[in-house]
PDB file of N, CA and C in Angstrom:
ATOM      1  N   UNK A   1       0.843  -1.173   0.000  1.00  0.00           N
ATOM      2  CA  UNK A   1       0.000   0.000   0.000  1.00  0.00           C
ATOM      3  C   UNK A   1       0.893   1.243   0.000  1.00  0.00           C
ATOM      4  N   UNK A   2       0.735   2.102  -1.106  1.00  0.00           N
ATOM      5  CA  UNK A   2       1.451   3.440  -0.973  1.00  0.00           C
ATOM      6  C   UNK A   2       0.731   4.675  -0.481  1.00  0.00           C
ATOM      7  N   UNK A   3       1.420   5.454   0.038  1.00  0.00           N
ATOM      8  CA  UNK A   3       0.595   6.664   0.691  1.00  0.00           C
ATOM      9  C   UNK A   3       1.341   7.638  -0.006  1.00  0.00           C
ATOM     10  N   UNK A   4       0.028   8.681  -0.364  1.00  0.00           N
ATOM     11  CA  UNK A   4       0.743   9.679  -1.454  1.00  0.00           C
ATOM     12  C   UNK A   4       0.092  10.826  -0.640  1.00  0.00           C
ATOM     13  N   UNK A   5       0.655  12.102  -1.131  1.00  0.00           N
ATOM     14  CA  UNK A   5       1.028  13.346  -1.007  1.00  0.00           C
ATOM     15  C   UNK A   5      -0.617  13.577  -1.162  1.00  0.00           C
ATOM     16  N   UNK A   6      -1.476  14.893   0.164  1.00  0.00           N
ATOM     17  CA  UNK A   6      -2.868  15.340  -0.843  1.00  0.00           C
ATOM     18  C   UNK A   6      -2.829  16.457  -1.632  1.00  0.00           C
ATOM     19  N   UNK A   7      -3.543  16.113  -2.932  1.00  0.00           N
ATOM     20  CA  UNK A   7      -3.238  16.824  -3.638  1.00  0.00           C
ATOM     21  C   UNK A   7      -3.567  18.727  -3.654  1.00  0.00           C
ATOM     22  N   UNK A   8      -3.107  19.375  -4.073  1.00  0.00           N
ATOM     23  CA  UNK A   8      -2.409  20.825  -3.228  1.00  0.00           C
ATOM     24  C   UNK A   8      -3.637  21.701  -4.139  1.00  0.00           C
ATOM     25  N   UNK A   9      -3.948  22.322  -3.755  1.00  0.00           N
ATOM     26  CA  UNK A   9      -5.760  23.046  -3.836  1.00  0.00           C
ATOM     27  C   UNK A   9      -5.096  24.766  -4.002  1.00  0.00           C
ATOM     28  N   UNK A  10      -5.424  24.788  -5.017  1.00  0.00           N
ATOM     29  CA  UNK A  10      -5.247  26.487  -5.592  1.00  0.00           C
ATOM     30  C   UNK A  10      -6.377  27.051  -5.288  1.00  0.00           C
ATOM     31  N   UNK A  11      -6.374  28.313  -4.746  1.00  0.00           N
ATOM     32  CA  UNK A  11      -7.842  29.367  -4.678  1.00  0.00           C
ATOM     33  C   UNK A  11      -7.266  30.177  -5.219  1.00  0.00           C
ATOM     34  N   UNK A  12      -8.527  30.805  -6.328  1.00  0.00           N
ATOM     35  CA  UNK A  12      -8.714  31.751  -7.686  1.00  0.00           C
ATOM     36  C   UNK A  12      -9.535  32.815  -7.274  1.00  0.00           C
ATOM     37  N   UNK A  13      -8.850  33.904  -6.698  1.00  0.00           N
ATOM     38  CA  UNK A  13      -9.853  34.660  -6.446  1.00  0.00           C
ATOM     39  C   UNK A  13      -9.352  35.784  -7.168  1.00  0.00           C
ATOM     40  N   UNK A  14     -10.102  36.077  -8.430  1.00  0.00           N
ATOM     41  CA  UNK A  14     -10.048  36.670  -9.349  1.00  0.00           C
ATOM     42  C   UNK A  14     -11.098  38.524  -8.758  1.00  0.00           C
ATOM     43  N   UNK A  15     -11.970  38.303  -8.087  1.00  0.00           N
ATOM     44  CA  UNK A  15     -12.418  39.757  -8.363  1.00  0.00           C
ATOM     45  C   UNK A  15     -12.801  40.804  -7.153  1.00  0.00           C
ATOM     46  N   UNK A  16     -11.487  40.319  -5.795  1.00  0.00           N
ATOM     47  CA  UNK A  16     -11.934  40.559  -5.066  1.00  0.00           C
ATOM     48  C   UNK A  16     -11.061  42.294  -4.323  1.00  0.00           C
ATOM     49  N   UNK A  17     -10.680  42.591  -5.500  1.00  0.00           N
ATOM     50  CA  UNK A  17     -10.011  43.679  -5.048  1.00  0.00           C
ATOM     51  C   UNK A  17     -10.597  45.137  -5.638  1.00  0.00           C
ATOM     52  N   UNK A  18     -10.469  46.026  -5.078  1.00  0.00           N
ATOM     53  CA  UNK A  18     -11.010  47.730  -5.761  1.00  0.00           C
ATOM     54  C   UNK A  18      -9.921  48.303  -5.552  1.00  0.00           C
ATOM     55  N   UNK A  19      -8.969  47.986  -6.037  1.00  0.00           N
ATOM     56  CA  UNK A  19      -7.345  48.648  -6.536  1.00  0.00           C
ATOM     57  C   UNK A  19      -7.420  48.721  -7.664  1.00  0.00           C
ATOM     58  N   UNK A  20      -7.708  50.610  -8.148  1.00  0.00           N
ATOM     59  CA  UNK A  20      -7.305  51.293  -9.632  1.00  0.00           C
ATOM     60  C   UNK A  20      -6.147  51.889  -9.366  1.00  0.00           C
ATOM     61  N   UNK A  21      -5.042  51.465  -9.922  1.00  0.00           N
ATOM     62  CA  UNK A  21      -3.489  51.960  -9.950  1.00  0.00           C
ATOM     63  C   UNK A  21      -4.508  53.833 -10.675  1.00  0.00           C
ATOM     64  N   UNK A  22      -3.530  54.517  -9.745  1.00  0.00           N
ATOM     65  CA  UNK A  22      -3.826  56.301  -9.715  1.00  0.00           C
ATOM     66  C   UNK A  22      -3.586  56.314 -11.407  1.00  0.00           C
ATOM     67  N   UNK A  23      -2.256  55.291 -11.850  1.00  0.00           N
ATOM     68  CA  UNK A  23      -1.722  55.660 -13.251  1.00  0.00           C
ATOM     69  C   UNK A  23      -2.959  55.055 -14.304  1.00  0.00           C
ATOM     70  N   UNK A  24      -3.893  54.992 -14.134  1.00  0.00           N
ATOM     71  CA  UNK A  24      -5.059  54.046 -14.607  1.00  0.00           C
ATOM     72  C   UNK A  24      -6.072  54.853 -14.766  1.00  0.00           C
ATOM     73  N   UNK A  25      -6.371  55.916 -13.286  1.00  0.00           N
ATOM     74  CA  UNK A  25      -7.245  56.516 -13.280  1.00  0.00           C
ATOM     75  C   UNK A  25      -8.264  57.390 -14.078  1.00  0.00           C
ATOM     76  N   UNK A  26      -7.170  58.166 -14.499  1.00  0.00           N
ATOM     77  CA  UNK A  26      -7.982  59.261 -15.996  1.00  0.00           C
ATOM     78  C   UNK A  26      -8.241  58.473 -17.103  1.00  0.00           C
ATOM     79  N   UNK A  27      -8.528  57.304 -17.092  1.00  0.00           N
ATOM     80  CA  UNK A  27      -9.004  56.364 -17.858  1.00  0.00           C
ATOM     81  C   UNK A  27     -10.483  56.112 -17.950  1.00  0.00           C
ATOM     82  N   UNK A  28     -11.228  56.382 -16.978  1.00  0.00           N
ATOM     83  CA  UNK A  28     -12.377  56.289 -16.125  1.00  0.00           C
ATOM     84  C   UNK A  28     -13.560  57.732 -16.552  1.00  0.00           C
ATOM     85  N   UNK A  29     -14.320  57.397 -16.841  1.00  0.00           N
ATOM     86  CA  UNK A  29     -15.322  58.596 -17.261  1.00  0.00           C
ATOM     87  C   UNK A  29     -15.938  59.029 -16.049  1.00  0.00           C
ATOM     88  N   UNK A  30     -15.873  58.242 -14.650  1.00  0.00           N
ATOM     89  CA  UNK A  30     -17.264  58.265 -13.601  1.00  0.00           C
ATOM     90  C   UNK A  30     -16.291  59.506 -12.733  1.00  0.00           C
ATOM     91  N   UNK A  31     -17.221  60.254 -11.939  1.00  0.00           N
ATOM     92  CA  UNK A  31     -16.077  60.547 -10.987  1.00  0.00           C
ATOM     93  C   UNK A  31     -15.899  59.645  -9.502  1.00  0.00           C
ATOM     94  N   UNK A  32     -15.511  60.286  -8.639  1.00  0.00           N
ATOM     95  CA  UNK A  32     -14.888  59.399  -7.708  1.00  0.00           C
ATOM     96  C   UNK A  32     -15.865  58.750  -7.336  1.00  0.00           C
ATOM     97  N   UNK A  33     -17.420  59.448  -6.458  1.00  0.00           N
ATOM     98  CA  UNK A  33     -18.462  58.660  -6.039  1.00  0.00           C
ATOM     99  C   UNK A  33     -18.918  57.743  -6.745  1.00  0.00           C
ATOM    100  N   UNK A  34     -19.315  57.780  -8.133  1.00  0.00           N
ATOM    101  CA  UNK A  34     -19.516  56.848  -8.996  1.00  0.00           C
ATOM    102  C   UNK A  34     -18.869  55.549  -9.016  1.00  0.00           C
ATOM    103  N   UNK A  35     -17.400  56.038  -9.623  1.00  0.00           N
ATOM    104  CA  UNK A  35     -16.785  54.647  -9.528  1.00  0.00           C
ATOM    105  C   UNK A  35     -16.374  54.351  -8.016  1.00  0.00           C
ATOM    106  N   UNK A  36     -16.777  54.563  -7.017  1.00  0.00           N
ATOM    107  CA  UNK A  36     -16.728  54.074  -5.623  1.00  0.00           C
ATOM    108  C   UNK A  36     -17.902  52.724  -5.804  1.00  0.00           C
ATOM    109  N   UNK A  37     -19.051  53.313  -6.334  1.00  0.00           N
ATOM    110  CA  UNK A  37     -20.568  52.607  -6.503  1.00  0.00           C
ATOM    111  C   UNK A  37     -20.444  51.415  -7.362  1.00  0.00           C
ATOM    112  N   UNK A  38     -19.881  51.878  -8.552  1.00  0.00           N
ATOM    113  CA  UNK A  38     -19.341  50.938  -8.959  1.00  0.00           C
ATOM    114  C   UNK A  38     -18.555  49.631  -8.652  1.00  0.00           C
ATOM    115  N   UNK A  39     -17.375  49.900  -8.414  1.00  0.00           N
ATOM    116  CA  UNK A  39     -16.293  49.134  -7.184  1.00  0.00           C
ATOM    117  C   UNK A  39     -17.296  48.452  -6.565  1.00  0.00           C
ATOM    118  N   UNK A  40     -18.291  48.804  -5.791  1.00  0.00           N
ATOM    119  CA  UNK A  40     -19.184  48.158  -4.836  1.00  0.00           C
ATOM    120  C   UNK A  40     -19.910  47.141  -5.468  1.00  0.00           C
ATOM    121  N   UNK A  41     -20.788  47.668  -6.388  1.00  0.00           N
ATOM    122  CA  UNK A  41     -21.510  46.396  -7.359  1.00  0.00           C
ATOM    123  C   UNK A  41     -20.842  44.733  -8.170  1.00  0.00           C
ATOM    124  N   UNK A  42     -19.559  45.431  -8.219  1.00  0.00           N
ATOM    125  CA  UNK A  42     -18.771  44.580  -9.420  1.00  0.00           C
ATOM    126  C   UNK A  42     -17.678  43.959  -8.533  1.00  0.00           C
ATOM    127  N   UNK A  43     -17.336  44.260  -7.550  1.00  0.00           N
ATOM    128  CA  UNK A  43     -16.439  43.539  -6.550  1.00  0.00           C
ATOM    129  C   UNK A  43     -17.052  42.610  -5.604  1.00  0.00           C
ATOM    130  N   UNK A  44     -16.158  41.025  -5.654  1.00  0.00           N
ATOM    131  CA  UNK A  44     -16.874  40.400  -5.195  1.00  0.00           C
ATOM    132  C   UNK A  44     -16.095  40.035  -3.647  1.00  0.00           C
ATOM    133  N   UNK A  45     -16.712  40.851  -2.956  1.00  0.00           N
ATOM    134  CA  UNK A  45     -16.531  41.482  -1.593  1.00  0.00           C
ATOM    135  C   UNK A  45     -15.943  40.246  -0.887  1.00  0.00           C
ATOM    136  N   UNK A  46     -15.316  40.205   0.340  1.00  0.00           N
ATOM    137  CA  UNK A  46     -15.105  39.522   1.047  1.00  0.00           C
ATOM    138  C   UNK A  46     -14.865  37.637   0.842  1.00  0.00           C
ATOM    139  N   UNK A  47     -14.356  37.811  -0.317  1.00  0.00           N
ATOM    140  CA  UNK A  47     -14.237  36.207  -0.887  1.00  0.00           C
ATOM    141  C   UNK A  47     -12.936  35.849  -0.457  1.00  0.00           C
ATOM    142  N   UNK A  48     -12.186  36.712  -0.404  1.00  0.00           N
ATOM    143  CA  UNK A  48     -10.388  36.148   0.142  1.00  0.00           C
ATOM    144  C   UNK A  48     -10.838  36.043   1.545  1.00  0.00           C
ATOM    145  N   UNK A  49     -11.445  36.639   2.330  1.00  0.00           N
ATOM    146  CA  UNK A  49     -11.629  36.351   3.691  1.00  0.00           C
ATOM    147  C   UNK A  49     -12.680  34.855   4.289  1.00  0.00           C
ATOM    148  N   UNK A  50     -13.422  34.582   2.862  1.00  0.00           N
ATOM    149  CA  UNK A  50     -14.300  33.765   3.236  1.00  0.00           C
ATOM    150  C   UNK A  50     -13.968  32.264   2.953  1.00  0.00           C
ATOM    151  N   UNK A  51     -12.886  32.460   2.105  1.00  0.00           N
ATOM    152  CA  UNK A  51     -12.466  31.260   1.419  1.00  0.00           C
ATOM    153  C   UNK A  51     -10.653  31.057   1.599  1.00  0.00           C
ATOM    154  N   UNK A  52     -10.335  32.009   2.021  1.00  0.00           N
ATOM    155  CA  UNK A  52      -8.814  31.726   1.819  1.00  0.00           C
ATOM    156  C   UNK A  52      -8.337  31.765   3.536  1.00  0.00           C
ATOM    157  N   UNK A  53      -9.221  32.141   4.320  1.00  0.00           N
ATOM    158  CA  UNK A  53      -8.455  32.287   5.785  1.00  0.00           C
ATOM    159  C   UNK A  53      -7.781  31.359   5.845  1.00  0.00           C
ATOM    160  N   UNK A  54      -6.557  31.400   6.574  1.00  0.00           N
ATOM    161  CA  UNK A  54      -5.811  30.018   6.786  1.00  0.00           C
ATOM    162  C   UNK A  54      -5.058  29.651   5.998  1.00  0.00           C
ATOM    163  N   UNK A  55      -4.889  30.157   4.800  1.00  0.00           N
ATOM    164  CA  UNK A  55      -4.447  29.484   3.489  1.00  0.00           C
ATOM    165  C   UNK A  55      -3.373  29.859   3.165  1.00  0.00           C
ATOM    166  N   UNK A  56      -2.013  29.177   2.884  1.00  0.00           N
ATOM    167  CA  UNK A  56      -0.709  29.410   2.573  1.00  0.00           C
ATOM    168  C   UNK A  56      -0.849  30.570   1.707  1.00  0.00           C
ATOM    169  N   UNK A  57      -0.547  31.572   1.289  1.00  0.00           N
ATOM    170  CA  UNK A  57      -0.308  31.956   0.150  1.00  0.00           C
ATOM    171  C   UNK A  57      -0.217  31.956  -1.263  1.00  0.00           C
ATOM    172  N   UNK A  58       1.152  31.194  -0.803  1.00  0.00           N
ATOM    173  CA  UNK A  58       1.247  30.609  -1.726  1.00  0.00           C
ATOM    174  C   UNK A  58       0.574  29.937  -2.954  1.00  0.00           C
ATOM    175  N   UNK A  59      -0.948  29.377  -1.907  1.00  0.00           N
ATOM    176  CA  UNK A  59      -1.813  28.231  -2.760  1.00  0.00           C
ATOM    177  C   UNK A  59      -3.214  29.546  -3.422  1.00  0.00           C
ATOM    178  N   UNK A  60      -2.821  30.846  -3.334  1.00  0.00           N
ATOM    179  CA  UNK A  60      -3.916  31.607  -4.097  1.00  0.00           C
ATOM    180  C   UNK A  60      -3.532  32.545  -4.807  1.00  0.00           C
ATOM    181  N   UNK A  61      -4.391  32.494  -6.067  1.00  0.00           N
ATOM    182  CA  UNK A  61      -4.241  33.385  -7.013  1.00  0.00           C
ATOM    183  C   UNK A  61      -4.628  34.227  -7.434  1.00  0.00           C
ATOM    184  N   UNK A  62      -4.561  35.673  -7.048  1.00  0.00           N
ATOM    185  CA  UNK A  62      -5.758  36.818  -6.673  1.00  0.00           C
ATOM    186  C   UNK A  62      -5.000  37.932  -7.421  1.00  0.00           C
ATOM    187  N   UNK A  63      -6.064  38.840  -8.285  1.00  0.00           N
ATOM    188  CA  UNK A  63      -5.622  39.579  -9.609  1.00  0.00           C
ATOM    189  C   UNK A  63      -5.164  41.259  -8.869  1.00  0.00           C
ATOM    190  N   UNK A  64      -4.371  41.479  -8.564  1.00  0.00           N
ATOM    191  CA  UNK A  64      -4.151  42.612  -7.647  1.00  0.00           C
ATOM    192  C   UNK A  64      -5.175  44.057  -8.537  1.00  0.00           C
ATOM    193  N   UNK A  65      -5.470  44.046  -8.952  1.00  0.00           N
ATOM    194  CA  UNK A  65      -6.591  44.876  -9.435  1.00  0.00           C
ATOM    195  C   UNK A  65      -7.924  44.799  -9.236  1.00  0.00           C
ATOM    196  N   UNK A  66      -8.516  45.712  -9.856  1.00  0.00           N
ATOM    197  CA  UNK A  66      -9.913  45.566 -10.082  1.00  0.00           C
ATOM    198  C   UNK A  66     -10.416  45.326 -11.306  1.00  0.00           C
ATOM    199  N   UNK A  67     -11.433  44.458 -11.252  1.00  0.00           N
ATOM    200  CA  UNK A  67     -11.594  43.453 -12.563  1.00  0.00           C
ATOM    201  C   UNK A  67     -12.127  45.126 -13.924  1.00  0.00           C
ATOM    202  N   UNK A  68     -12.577  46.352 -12.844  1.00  0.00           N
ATOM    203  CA  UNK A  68     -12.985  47.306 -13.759  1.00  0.00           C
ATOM    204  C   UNK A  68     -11.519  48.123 -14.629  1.00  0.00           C
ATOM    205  N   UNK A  69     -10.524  47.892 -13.623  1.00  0.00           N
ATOM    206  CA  UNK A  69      -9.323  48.028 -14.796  1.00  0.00           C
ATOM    207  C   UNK A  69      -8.949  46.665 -15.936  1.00  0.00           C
ATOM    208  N   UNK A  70      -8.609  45.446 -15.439  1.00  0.00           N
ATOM    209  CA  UNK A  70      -8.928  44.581 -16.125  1.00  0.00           C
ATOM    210  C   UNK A  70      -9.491  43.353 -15.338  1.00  0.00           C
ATOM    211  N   UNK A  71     -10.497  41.979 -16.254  1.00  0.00           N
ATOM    212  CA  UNK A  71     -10.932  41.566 -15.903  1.00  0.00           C
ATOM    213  C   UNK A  71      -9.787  39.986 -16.441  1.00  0.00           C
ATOM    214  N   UNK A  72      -9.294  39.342 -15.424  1.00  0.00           N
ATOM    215  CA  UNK A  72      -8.074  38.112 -15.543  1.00  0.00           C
ATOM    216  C   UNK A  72      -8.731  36.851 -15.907  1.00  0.00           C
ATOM    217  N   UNK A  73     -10.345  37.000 -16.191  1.00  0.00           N
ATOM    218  CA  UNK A  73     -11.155  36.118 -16.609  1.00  0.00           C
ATOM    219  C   UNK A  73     -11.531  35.971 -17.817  1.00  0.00           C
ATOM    220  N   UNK A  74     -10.963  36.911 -18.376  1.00  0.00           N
ATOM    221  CA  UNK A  74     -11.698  37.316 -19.948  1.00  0.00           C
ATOM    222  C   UNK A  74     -11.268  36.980 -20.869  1.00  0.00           C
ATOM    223  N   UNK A  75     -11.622  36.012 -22.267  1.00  0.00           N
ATOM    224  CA  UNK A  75     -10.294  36.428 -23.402  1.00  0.00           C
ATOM    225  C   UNK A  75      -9.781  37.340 -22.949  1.00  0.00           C
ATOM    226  N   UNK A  76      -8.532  37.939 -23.930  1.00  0.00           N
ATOM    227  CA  UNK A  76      -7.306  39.041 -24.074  1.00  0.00           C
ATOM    228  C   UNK A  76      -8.423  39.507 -25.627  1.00  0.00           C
ATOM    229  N   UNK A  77      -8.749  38.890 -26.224  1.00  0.00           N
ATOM    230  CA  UNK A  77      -9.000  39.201 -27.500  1.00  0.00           C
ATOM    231  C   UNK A  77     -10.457  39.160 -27.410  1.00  0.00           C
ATOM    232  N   UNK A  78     -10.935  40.629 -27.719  1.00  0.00           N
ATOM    233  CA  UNK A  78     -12.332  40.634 -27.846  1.00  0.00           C
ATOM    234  C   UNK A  78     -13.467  39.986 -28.819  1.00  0.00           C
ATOM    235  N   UNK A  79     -12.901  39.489 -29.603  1.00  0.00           N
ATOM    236  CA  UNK A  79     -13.995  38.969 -30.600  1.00  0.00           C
ATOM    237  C   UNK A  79     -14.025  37.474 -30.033  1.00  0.00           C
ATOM    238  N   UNK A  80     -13.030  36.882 -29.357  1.00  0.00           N
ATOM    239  CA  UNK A  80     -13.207  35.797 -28.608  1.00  0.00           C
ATOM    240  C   UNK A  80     -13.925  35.775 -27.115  1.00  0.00           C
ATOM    241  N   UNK A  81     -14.020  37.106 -26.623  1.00  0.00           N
ATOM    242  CA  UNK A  81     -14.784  37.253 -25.123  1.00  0.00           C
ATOM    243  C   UNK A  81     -16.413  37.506 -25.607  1.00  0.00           C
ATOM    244  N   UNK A  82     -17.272  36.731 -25.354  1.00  0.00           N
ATOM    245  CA  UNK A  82     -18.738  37.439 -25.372  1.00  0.00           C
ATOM    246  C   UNK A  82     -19.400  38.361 -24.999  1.00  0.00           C
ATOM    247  N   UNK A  83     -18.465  38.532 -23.579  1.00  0.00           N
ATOM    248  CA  UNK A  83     -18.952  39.821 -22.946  1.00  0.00           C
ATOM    249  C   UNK A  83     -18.638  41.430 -23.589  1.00  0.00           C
ATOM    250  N   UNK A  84     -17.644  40.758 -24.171  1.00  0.00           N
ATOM    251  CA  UNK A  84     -16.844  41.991 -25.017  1.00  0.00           C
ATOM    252  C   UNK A  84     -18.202  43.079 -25.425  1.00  0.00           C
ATOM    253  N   UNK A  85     -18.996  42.067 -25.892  1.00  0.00           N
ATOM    254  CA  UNK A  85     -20.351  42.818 -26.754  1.00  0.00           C
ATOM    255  C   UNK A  85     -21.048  43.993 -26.015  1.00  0.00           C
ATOM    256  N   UNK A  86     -21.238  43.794 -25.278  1.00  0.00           N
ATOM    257  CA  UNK A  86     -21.868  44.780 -23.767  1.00  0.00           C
ATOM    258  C   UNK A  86     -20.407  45.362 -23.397  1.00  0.00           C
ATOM    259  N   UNK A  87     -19.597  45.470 -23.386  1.00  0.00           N
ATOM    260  CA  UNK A  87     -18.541  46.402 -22.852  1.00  0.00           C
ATOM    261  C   UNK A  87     -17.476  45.688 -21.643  1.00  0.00           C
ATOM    262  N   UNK A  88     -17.972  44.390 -21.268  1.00  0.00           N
ATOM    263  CA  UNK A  88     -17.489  43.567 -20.303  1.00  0.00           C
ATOM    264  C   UNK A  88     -16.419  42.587 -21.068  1.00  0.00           C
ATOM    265  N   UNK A  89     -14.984  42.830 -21.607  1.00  0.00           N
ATOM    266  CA  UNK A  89     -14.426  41.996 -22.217  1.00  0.00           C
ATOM    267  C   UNK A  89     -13.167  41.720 -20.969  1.00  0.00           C
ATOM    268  N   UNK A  90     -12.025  41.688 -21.979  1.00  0.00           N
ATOM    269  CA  UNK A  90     -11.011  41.865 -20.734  1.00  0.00           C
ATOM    270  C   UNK A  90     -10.813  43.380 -20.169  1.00  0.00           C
ATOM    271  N   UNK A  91     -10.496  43.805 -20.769  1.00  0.00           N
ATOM    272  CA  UNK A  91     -10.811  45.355 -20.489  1.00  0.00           C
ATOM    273  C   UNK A  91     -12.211  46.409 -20.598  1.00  0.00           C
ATOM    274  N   UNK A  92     -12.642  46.956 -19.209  1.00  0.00           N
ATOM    275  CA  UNK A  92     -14.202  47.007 -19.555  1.00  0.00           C
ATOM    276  C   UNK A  92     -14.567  48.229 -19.823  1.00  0.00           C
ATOM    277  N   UNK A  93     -15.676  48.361 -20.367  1.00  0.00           N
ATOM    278  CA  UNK A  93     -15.608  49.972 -21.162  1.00  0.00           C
ATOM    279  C   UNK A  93     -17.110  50.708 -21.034  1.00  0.00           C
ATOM    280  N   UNK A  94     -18.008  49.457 -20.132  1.00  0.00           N
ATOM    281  CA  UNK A  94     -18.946  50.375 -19.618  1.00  0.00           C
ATOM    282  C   UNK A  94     -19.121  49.225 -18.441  1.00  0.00           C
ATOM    283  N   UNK A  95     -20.024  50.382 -17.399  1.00  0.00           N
ATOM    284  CA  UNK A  95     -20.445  50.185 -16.219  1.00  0.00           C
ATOM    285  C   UNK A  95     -21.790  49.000 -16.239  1.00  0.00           C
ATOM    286  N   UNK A  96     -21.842  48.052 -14.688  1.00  0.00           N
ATOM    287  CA  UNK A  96     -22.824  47.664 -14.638  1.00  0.00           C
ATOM    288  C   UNK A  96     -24.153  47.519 -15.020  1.00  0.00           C
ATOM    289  N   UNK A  97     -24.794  49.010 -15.289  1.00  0.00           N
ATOM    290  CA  UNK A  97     -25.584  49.428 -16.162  1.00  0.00           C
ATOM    291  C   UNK A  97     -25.573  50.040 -17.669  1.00  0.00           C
ATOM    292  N   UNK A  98     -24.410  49.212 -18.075  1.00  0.00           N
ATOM    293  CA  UNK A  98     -24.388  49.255 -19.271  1.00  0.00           C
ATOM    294  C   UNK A  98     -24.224  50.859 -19.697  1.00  0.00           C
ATOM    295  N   UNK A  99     -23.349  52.016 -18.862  1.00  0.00           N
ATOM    296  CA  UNK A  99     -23.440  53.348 -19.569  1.00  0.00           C
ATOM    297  C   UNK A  99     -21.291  53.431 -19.700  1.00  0.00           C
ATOM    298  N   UNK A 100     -21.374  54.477 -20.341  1.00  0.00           N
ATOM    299  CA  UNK A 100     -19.796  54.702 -20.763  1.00  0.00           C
ATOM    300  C   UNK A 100     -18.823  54.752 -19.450  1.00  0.00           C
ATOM    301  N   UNK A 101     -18.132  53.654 -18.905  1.00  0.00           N
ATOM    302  CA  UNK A 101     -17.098  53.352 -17.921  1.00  0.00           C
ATOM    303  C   UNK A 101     -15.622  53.953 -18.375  1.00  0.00           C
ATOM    304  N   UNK A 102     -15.039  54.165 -19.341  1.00  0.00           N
ATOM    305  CA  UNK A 102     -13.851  54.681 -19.417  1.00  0.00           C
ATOM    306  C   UNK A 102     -14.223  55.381 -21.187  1.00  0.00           C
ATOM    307  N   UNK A 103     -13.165  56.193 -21.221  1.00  0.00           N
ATOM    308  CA  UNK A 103     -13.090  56.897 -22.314  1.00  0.00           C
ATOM    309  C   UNK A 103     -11.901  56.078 -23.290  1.00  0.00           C
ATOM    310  N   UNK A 104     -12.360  56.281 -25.005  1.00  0.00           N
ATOM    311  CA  UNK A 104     -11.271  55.189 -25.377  1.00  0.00           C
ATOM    312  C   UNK A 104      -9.709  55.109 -25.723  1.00  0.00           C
ATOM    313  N   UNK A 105      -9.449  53.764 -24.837  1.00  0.00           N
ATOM    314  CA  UNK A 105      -8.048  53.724 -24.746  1.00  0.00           C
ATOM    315  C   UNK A 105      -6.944  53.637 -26.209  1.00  0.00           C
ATOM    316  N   UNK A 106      -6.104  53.656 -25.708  1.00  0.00           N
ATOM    317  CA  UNK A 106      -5.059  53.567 -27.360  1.00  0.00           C
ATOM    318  C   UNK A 106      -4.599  51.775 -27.280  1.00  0.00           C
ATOM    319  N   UNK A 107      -4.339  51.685 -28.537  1.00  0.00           N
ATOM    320  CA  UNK A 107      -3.808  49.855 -28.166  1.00  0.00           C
ATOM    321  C   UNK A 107      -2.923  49.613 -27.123  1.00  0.00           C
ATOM    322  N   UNK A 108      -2.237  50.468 -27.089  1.00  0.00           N
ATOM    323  CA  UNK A 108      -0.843  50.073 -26.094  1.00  0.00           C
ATOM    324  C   UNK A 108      -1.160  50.458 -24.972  1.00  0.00           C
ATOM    325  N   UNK A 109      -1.940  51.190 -24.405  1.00  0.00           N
ATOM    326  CA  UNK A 109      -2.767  50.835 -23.282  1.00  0.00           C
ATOM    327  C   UNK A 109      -3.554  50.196 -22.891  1.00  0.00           C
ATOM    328  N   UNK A 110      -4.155  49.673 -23.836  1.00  0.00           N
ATOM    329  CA  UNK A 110      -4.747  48.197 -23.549  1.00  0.00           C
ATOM    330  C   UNK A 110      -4.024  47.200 -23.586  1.00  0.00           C
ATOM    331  N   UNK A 111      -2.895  46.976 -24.006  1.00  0.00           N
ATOM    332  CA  UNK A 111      -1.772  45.794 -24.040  1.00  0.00           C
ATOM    333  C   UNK A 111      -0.775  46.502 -22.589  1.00  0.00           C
ATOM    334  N   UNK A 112      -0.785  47.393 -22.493  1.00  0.00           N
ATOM    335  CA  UNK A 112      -0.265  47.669 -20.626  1.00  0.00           C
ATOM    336  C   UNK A 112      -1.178  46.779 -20.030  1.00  0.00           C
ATOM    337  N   UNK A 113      -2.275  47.041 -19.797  1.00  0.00           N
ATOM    338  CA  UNK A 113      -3.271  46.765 -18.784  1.00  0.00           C
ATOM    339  C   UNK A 113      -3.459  45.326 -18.743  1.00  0.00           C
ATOM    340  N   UNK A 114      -3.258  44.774 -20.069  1.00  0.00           N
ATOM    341  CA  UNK A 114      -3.714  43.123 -20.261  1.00  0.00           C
ATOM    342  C   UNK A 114      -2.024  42.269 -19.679  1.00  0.00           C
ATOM    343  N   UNK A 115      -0.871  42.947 -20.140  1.00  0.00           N
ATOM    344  CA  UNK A 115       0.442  42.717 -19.436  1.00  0.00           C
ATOM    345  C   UNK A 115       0.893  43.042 -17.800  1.00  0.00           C
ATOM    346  N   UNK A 116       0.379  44.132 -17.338  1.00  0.00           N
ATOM    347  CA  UNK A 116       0.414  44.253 -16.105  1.00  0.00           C
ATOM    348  C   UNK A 116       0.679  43.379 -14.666  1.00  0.00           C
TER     349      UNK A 116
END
């Protein structure tokens, strides 16, 4: 009988942060209260605390941003993301309610943001 190693459990917590790097900011059409409201709706609050207490580090993988600068779930390439269609691709370009979230970026700021 062999006894093996248990196998080692990654947590993905992809959207639990409201960190817009300042250098990001004037990117953003809302002003501050807005995208505060925002942040609130689209962040999925308290998931590193609910799921990761206790948890090496090591074993989680959490997108130091906010999924409203980019989203680490998304294609990179919009005609491959569905959400892309509504403004929700990897990089998002309108708000929850579907109105204008950032003003438009240049390619190489969108290839910053997707490299980051």
């Amino acid at each position: 009988m062999s006894v093996s190693a248990p196998t080692p459990i990654v947590f993905h917590v992809p959207h639990d942060s409201t960190f817009i790097p300042p250098e990001v900011r004037d990117q953003f059409l809302l002003n501050d209260a807005d995208l505060q409201t925002e942040l609130r709706l689209m962040t999925d609050h308290f998931t590193h605390a609910l799921f990761c207490e206790g948890v090496d580090a090591a074993q989680v993988v959490r997108a130091p941003v906010s999924r409203l600068v980019v989203d680490v779930e998304r294609f990179p390439v919009d005609a491959d993301e569905p959400m892309a269609a509504v403004g929700m691709g990897a990089v998002y370009t309108a708000t929850s309610s579907l109105q204008p979230l950032r003003r438009p970026i240049s390619p190489s700021e969108r290839e910053a943001l997707l490299h980051a």
